[in-house]
Protein backbone atom coordinates (compact mmCIF):
# COMPACT_ATOMS: atom_id res chain seq x y z
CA UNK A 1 12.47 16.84 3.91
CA UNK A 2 16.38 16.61 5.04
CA UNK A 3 14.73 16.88 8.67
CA UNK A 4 12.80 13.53 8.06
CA UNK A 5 15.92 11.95 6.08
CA UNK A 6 18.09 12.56 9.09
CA UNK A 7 15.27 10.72 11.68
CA UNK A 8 15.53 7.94 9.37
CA UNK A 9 18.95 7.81 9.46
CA UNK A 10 19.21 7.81 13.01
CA UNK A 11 16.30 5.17 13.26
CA UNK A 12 18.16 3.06 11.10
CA UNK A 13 21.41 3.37 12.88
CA UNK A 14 19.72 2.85 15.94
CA UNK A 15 18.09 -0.17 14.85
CA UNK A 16 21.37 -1.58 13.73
CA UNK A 17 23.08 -0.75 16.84
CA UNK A 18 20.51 -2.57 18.79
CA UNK A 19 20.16 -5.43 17.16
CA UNK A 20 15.91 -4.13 17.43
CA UNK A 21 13.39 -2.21 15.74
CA UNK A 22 13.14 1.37 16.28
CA UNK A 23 9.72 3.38 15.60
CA UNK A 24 10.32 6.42 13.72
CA UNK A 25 6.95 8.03 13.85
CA UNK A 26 2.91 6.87 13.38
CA UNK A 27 -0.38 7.48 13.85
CA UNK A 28 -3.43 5.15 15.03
CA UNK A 29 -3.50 3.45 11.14
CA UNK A 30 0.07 3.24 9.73
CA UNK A 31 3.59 3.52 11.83
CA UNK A 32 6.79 3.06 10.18
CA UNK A 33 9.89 1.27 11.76
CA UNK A 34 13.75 1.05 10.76
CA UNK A 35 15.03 -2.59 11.29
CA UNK A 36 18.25 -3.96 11.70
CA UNK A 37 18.64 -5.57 8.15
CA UNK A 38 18.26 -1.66 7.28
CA UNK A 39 14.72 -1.83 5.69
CA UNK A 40 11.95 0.23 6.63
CA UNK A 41 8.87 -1.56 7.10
CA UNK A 42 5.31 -0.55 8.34
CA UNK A 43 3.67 -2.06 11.44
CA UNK A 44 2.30 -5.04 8.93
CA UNK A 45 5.32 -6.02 7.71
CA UNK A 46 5.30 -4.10 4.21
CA UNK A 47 8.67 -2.77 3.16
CA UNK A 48 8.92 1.44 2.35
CA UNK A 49 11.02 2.56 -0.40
CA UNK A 50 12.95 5.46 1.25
CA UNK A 51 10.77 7.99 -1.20
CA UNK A 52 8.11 6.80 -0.20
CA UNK A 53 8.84 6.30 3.31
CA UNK A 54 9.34 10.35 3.10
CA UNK A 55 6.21 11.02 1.65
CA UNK A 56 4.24 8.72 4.65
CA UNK A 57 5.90 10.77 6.97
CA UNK A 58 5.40 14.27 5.89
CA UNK A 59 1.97 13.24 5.01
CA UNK A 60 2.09 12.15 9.02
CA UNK A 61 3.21 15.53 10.29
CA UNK A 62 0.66 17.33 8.24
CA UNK A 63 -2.27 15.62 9.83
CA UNK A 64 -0.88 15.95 13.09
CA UNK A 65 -0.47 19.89 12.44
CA UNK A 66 -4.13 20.24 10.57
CA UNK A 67 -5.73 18.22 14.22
CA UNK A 68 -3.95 20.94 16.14
């Protein structure tokens, strides 16, 4: 969990530093960006708690690890 913390850290210092969105990590129905304004928002536009945020992602890498 501190792993994915940290990559949304650095997305959201990215984002800030470059004025742009920065894609943390997705899959072919949900991908979740930092923004500049520091919010994380999905690729529709709906904001992500940070909790929840972590959960999307973790539930991310565990689909990616189950399809091999």
């Amino acid at each position: 969990m501190e792993e994915l913390r940290a990559r949304i850290d650095a997305a959201l210092k990215a984002a800030k530093a470059s004025g742009k969105a920065v894609r943390i990590d997705g899959n072919s129905k949900c991908s979740l960006f930092a923004w500049p304004d520091g919010v994380l928002r999905d690729d529709t536009g709906r904001e992500w708690p940070l909790e929840d945020a972590l959960y999307m992602l973790e539930n991310i890498e565990n689909f990616r690890e189950q399809d091999g």
